[in-house]
N, C-alpha and C. Protein backbone atom coordinates (compact mmCIF):
# COMPACT_ATOMS: atom_id res chain seq x y z
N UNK A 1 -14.29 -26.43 28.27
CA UNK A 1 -15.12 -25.28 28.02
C UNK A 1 -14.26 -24.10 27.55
N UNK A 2 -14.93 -23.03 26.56
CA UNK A 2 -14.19 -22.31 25.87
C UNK A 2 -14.53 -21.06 26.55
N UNK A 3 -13.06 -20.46 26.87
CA UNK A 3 -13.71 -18.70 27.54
C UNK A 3 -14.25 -17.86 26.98
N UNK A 4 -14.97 -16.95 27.67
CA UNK A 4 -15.79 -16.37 26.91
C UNK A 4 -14.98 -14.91 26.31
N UNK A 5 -15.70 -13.52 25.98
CA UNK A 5 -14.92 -12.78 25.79
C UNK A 5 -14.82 -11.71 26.98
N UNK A 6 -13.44 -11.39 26.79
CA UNK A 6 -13.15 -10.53 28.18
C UNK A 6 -14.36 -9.53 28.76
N UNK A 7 -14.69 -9.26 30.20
CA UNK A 7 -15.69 -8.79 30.48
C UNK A 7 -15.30 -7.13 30.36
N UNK A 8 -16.08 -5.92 30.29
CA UNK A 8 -16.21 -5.14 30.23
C UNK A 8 -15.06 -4.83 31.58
N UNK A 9 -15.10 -4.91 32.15
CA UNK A 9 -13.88 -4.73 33.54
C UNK A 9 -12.64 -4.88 32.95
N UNK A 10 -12.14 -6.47 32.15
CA UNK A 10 -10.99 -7.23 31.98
C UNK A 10 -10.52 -5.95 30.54
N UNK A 11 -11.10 -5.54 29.73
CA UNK A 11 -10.77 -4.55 28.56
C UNK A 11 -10.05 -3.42 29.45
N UNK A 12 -8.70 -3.18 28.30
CA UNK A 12 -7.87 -2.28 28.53
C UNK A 12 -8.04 -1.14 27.22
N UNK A 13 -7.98 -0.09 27.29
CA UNK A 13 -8.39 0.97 26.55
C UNK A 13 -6.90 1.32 26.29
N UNK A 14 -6.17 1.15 24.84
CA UNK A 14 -4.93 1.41 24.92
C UNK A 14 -4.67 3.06 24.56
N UNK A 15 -4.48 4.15 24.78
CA UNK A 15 -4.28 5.05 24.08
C UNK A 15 -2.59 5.51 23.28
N UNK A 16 -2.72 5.86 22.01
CA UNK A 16 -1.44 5.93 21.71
C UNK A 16 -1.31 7.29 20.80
N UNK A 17 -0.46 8.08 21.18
CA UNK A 17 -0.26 9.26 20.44
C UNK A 17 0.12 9.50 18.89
N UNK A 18 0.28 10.07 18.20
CA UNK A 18 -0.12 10.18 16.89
C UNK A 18 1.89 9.96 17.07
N UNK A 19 2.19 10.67 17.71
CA UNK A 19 3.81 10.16 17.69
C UNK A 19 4.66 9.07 17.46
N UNK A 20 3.97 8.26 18.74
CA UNK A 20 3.97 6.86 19.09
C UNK A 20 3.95 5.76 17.81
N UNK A 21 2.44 6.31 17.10
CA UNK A 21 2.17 5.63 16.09
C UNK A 21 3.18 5.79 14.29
N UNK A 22 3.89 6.82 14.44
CA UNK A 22 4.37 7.49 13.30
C UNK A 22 6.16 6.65 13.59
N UNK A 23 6.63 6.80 14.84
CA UNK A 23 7.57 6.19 15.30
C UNK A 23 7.60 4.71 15.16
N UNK A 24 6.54 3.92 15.75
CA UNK A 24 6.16 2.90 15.37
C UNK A 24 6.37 2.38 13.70
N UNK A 25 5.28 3.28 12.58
CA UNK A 25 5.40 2.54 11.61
C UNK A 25 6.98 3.50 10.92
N UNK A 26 7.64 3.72 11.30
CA UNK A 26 8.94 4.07 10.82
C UNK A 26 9.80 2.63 11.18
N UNK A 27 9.48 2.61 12.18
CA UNK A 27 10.81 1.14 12.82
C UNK A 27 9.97 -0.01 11.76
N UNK A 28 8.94 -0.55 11.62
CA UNK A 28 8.25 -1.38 10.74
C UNK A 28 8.88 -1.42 9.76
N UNK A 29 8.78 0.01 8.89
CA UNK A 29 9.16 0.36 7.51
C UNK A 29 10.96 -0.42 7.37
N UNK A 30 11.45 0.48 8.63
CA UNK A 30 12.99 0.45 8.42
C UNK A 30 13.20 -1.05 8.43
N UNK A 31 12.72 -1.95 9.17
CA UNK A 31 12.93 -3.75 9.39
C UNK A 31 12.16 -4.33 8.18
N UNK A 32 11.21 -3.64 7.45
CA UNK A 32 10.84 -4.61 5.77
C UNK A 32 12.11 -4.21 5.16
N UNK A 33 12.60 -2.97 4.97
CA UNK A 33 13.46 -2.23 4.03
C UNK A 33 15.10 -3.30 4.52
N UNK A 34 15.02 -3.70 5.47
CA UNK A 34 16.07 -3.87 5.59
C UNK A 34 16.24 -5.94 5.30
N UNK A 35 16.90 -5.82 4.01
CA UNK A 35 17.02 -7.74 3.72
C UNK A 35 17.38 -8.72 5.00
N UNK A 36 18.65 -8.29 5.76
CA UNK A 36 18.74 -9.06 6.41
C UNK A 36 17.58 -9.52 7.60
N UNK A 37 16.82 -9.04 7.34
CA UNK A 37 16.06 -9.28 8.76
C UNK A 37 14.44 -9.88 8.45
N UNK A 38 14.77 -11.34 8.76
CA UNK A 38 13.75 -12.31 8.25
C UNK A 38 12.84 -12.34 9.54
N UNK A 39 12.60 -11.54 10.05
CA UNK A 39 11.28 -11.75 11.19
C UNK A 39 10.42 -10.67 10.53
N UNK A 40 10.29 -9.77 9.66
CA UNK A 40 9.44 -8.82 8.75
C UNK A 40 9.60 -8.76 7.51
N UNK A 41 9.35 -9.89 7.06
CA UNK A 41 9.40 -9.31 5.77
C UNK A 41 9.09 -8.61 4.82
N UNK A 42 9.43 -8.29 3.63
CA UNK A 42 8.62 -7.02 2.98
C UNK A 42 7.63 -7.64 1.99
N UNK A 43 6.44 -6.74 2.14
CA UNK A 43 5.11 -7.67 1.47
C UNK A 43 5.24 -6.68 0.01
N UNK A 44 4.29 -7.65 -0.49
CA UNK A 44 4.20 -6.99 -1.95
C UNK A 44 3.83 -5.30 -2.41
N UNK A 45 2.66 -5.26 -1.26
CA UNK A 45 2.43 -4.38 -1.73
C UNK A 45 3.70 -2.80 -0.77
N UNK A 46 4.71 -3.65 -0.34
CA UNK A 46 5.42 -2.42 0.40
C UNK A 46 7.05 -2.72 -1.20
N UNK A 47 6.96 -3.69 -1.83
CA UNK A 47 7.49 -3.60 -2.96
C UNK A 47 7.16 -2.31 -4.11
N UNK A 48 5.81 -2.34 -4.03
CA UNK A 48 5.10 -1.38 -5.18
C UNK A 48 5.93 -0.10 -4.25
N UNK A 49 5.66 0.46 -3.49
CA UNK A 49 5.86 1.78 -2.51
C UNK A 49 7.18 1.74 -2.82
N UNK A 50 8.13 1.03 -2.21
CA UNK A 50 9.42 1.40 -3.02
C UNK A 50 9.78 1.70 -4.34
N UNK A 51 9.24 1.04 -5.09
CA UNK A 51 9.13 1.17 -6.78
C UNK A 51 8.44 2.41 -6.99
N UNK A 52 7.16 3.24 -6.29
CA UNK A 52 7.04 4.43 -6.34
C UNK A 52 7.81 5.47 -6.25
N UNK A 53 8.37 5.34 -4.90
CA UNK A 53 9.37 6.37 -4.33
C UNK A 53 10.62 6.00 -5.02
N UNK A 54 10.95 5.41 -5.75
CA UNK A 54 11.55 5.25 -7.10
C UNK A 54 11.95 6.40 -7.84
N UNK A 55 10.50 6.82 -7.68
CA UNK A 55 9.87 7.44 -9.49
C UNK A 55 11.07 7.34 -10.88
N UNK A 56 10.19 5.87 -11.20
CA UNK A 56 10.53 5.64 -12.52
C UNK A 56 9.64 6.11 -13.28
N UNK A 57 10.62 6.22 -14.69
CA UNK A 57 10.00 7.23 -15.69
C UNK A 57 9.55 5.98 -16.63
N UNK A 58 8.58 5.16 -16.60
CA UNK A 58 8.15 4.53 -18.03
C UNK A 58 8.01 5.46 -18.79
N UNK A 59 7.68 6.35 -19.07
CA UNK A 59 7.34 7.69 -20.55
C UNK A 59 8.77 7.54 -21.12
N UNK A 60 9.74 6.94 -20.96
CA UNK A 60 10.48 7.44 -21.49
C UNK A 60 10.86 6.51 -22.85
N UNK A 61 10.68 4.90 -21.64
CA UNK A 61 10.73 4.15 -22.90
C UNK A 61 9.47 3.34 -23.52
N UNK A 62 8.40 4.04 -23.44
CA UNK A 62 6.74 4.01 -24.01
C UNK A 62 5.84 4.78 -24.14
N UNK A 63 5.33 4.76 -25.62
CA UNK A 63 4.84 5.53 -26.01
C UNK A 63 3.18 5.58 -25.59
N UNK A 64 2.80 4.50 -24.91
CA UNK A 64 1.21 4.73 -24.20
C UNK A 64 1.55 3.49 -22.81
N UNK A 65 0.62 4.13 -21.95
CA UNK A 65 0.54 2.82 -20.70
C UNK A 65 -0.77 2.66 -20.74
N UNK A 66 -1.23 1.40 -20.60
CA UNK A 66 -2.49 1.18 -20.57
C UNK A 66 -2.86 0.17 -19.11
N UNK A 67 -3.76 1.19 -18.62
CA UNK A 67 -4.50 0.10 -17.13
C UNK A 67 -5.28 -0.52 -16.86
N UNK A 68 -5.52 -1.76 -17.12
CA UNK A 68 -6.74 -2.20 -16.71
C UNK A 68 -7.09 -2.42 -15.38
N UNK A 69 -8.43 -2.32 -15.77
CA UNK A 69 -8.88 -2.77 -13.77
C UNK A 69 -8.52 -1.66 -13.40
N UNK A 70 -8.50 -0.54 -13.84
CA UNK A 70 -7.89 0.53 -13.49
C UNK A 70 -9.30 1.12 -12.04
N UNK A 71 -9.99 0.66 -11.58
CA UNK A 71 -10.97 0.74 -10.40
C UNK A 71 -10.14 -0.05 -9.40
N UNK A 72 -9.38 -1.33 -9.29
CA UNK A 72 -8.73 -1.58 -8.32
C UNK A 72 -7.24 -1.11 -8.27
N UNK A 73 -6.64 0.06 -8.70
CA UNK A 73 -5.72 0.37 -8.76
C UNK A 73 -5.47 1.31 -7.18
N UNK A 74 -4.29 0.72 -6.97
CA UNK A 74 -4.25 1.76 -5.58
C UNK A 74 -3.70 3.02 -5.97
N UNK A 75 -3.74 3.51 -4.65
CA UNK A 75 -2.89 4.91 -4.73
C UNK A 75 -1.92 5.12 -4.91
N UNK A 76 -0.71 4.11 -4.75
CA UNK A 76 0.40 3.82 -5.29
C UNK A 76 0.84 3.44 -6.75
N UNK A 77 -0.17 2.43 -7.06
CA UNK A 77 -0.15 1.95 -8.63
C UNK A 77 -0.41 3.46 -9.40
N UNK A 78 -1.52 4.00 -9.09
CA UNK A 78 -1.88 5.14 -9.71
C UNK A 78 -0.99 6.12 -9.26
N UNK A 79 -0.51 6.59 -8.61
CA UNK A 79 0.58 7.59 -8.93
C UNK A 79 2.02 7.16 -9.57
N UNK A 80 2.13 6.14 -9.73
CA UNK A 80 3.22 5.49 -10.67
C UNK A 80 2.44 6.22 -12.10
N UNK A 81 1.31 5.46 -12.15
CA UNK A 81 0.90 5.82 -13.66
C UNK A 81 0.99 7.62 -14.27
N UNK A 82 0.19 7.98 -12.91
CA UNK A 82 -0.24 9.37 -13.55
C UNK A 82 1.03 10.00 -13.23
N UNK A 83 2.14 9.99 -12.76
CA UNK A 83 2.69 10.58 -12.88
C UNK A 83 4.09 10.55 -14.32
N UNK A 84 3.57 9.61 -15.19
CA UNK A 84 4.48 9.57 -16.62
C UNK A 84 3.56 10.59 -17.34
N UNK A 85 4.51 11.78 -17.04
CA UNK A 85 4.15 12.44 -18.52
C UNK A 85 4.34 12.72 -19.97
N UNK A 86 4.99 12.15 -20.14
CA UNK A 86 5.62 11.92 -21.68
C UNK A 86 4.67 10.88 -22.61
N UNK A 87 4.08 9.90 -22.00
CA UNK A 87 2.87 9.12 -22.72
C UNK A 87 2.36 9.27 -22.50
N UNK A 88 0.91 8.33 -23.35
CA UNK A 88 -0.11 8.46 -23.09
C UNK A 88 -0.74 7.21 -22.34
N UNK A 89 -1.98 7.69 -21.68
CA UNK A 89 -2.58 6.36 -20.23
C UNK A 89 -3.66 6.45 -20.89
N UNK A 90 -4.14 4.97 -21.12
CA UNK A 90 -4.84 4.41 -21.21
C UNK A 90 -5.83 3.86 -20.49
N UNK A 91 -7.00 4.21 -19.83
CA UNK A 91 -7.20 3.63 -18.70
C UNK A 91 -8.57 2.70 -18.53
N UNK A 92 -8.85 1.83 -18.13
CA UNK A 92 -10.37 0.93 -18.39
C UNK A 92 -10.68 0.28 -17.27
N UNK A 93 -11.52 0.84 -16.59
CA UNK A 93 -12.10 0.33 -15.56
C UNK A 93 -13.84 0.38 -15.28
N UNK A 94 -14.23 -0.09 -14.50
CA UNK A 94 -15.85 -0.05 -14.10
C UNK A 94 -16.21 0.05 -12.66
N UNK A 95 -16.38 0.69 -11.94
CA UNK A 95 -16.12 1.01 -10.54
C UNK A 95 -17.12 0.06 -9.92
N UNK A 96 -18.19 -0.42 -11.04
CA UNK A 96 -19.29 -1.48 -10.21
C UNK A 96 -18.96 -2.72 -10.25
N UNK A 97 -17.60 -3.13 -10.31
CA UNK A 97 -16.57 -3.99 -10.30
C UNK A 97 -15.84 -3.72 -9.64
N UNK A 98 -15.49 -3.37 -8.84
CA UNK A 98 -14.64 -2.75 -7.98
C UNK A 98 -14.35 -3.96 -6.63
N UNK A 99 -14.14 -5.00 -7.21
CA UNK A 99 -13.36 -6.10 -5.99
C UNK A 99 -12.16 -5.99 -5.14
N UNK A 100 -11.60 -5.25 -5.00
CA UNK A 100 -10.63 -4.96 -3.95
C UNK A 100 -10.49 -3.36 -3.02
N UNK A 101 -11.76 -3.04 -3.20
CA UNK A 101 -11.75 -1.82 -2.67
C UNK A 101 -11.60 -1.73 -1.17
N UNK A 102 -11.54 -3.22 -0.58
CA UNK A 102 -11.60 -2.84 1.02
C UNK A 102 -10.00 -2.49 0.88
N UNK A 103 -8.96 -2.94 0.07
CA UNK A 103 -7.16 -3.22 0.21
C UNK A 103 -6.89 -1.54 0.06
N UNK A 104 -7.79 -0.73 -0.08
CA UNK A 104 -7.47 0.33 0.03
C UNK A 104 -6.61 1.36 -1.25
């Protein structure tokens, strides 16, 4: 027989301070960032974030960027983009298409 779910008694209410939590995803960050350490690895989309905080200049060597799907573009992808000012952005999207909007 399969248990059921914990009873209203057995629930623990965790509270954690905005500190806690900021400290937390710093040590996270620092163990993707860091190669040697194969128990976290770094996911793709914490690849893009580095490549942001980058800030590479595509404008420099292109004369337009063009986005498609530019509705599932994150906040990261898109501040890569919008922030080349030297070209021009191209951008094409349909927001009633918008398949990855839960990834944030």
């Amino acid at each position: 027989r399969r248990p059921g779910p914990p009873t209203h008694a057995a629930r623990r209410e965790v509270k954690t301070s905005s500190e806690e939590l900021a400290s937390f995803a710093t040590t996270l960050w620092d163990a993707m960032k860091d190669k040697g350490n194969a128990t976290m690895p770094m996911t793709d989309a914490g690849y893009l974030k580095l490549y942001q905080l980058s800030r590479p200049r595509l404008d420099y060597d292109y004369d337009v960027i063009m986005l498609d799907e530019a509705q599932d573009a994150s906040p990261v992808m898109w501040s890569v983009v919008k922030n080349q000012d030297a070209c021009g952005k191209i951008l094409v999207g349909d927001p009633n298409q918008e398949i990855y909007g839960f990834a944030g």
